[in-house]
Protein backbone atom coordinates (compact mmCIF):
# COMPACT_ATOMS: atom_id res chain seq x y z
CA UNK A 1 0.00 0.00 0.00
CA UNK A 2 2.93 2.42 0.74
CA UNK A 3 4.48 1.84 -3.05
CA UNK A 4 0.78 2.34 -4.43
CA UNK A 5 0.45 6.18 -2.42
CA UNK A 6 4.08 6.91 -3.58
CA UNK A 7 3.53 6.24 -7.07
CA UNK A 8 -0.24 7.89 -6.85
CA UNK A 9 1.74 10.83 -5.17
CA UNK A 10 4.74 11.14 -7.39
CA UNK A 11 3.01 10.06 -10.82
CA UNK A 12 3.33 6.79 -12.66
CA UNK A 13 5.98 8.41 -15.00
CA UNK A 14 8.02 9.24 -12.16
CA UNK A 15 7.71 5.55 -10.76
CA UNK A 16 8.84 4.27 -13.84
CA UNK A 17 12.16 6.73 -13.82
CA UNK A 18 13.11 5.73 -10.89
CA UNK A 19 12.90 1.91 -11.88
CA UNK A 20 10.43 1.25 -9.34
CA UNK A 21 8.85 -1.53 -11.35
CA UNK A 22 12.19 -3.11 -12.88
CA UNK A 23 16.03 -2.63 -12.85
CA UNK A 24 15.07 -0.69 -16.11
CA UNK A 25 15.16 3.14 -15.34
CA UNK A 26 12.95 5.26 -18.01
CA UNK A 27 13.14 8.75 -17.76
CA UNK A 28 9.76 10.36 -18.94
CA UNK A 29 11.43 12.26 -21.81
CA UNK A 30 13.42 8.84 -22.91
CA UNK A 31 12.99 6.12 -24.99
CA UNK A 32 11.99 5.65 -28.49
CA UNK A 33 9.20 7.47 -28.57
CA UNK A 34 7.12 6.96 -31.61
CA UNK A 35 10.34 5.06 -33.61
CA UNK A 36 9.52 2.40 -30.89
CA UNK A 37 6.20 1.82 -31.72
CA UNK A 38 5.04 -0.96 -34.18
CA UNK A 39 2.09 -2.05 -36.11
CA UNK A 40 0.25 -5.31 -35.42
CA UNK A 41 -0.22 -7.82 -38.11
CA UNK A 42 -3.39 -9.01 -39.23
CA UNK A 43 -4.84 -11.76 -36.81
CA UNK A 44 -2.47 -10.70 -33.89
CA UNK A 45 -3.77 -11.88 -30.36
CA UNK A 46 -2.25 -10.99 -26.78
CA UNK A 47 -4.39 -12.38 -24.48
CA UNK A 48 -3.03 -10.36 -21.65
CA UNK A 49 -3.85 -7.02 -23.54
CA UNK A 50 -7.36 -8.19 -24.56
CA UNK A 51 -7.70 -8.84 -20.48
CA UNK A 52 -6.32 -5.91 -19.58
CA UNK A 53 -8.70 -3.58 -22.28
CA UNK A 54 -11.30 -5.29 -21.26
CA UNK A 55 -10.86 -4.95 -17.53
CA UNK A 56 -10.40 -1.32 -18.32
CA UNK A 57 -13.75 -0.85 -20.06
CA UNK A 58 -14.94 -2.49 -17.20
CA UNK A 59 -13.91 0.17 -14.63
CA UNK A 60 -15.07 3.06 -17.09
CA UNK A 61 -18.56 1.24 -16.80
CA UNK A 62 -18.48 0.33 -20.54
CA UNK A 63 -19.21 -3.61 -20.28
CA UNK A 64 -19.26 -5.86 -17.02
C-alpha cells in the first residue's frame, strides 16, 4: 500500500524513472518514442492485452 500512495503521489511516470517496477530506469522524456512503436499484423492476439482492455472498459462502466 505504501508503493501504491508513492507512485499515486509522485506520478506513474516518475515511478517508472526511478525503476520502481524493474532494474530498467525510463526517464519520462526517454525512450523511443514513436520510432519504438510498431504495427500489429493481421490476426495478432495478446491475451493479456485483450484482459487488460477489457478490464479497463470495465472500470469506465463500458461492459461488465
Amino acid at each position: 500500500m505504501d508503493l501504491l500512495r508513492r507512485i499515486n503521489a509522485e506520478g506513474l511516470l516518475t515511478a517508472i524513472a526511478d525503476g520502481t517496477f524493474g532494474v530498467t530506469r525510463r526517464p519520462a522524456d526517454g525512450g523511443r518514442g514513436l520510432d519504438g512503436v510498431i504495427e500489429r499484423a493481421e490476426g495478432y492476439f495478446n491475451p493479456a492485452a485483450e484482459f487488460l482492455e477489457g478490464r479497463e472498459q470495465f472500470l469506465e462502466g463500458g461492459r461488465s
